[in-house]
Protein backbone atom coordinates (compact mmCIF):
# COMPACT_ATOMS: atom_id res chain seq x y z
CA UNK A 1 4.78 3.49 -7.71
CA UNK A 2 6.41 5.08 -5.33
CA UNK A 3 8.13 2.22 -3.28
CA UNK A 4 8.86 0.58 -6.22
CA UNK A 5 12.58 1.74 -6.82
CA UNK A 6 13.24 1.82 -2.75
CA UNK A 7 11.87 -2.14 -2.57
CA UNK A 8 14.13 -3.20 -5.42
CA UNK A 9 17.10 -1.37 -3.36
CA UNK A 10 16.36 -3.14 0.19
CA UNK A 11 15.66 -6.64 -1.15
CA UNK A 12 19.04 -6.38 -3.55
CA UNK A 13 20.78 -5.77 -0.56
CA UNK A 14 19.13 -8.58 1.80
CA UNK A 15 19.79 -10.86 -1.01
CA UNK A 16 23.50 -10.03 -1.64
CA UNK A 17 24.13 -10.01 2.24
CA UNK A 18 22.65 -13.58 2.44
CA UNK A 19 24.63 -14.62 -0.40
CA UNK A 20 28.05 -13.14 1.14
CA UNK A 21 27.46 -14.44 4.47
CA UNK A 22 28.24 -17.88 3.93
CA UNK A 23 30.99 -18.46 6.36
CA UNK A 24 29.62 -19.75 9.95
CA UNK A 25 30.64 -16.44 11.86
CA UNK A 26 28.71 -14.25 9.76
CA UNK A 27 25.31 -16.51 10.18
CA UNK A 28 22.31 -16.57 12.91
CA UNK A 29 23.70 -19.19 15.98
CA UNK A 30 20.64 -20.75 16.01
CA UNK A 31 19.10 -23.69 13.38
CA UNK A 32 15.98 -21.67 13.30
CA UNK A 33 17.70 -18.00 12.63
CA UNK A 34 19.89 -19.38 9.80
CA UNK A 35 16.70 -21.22 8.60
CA UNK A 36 14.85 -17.99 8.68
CA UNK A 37 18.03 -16.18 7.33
CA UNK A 38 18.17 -18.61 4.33
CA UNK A 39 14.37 -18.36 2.93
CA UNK A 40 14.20 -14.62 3.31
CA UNK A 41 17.29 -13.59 1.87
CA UNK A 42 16.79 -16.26 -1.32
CA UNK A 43 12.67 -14.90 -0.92
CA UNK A 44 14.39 -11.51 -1.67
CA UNK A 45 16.43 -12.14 -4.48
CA UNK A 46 13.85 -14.21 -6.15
CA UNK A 47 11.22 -11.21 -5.48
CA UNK A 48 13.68 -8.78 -6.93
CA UNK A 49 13.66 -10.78 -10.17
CA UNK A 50 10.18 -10.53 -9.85
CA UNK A 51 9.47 -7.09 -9.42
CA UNK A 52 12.32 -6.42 -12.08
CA UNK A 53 10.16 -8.46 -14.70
CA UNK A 54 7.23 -6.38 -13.52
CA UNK A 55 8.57 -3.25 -13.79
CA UNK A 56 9.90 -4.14 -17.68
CA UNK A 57 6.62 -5.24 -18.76
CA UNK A 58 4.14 -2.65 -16.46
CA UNK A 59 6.27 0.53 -16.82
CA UNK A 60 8.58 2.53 -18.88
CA UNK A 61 11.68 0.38 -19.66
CA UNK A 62 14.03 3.36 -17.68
CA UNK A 63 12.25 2.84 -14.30
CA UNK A 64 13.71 -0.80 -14.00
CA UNK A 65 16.40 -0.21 -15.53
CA UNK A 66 17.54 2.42 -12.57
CA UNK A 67 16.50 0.14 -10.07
CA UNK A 68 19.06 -2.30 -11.73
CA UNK A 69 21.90 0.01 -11.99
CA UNK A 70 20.34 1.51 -8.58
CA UNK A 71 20.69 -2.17 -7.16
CA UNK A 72 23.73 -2.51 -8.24
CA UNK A 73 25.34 0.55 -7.00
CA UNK A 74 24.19 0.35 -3.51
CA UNK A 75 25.15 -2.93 -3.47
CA UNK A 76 28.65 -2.28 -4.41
CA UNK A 77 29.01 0.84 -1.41
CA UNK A 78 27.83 -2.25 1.04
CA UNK A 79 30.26 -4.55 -0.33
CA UNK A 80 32.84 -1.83 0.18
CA UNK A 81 31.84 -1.24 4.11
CA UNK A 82 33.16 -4.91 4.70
CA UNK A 83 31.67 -7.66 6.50
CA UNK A 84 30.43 -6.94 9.53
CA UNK A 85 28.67 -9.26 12.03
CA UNK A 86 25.38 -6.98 12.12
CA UNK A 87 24.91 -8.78 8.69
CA UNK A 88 22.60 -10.85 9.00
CA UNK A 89 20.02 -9.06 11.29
CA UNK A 90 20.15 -6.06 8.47
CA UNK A 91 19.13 -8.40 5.68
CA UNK A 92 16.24 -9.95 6.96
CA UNK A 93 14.92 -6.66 8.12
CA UNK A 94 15.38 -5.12 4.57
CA UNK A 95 14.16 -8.51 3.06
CA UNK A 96 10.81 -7.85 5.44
CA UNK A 97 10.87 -3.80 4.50
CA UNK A 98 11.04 -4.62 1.05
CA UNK A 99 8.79 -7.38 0.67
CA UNK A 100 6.54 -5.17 2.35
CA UNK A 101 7.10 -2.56 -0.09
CA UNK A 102 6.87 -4.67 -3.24
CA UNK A 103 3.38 -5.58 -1.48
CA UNK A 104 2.35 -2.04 -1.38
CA UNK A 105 3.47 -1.44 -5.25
CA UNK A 106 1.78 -4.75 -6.68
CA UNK A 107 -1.50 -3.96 -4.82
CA UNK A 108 -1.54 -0.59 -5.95
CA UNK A 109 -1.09 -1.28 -9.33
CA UNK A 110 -3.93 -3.37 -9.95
């Protein structure tokens, strides 16, 4: 249970970054990379629903509900860095770190 409040922080912040980087600049050059870009930072948001609902019905209702206010917060003192063009490349990585994490917590689990 131990990655389970760090996962929910990396993949909120791999999905908000894909979901703010929608002007051309701020996206992989390449089809492939924005492809890739697209289905990990969407994979990430829909996981941290996921592990959200999970946490609700698995543990005590005040675990998930820090990692919502906790995914909220750190999303709000990323938003308040500004765009930057290293964007993209640090959402998929926390999208991969957190999937990875979420991994760890639902195999542990059962």
């Amino acid at each position: 249970m131990r990655f389970y409040f760090p996962a929910l922080l990396a993949l909120a912040v791999a999905a908000m970054i894909e979901a703010r980087c929608d002007q051309p600049g701020l996206r992989p050059a390449s089809r492939l990379g924005d492809r890739i870009f697209l289905v990990l930072g969407r994979g990430a948001f829909m996981l941290w629903v996921g592990m959200l609902g999970w946490g609700f019905w698995m543990l005590p209702w005040w675990v998930p509900l820090a990692g919502l206010v906790g995914s909220l917060a750190v999303n709000a003192l990323v938003l308040r860095a500004g765009v930057m063009r290293s964007w993209p490349g640090l959402s998929q990585m926390l999208a991969i770190a957190g999937l990875a994490m979420a991994l760890v917590v639902l195999f542990s689990a059962s």
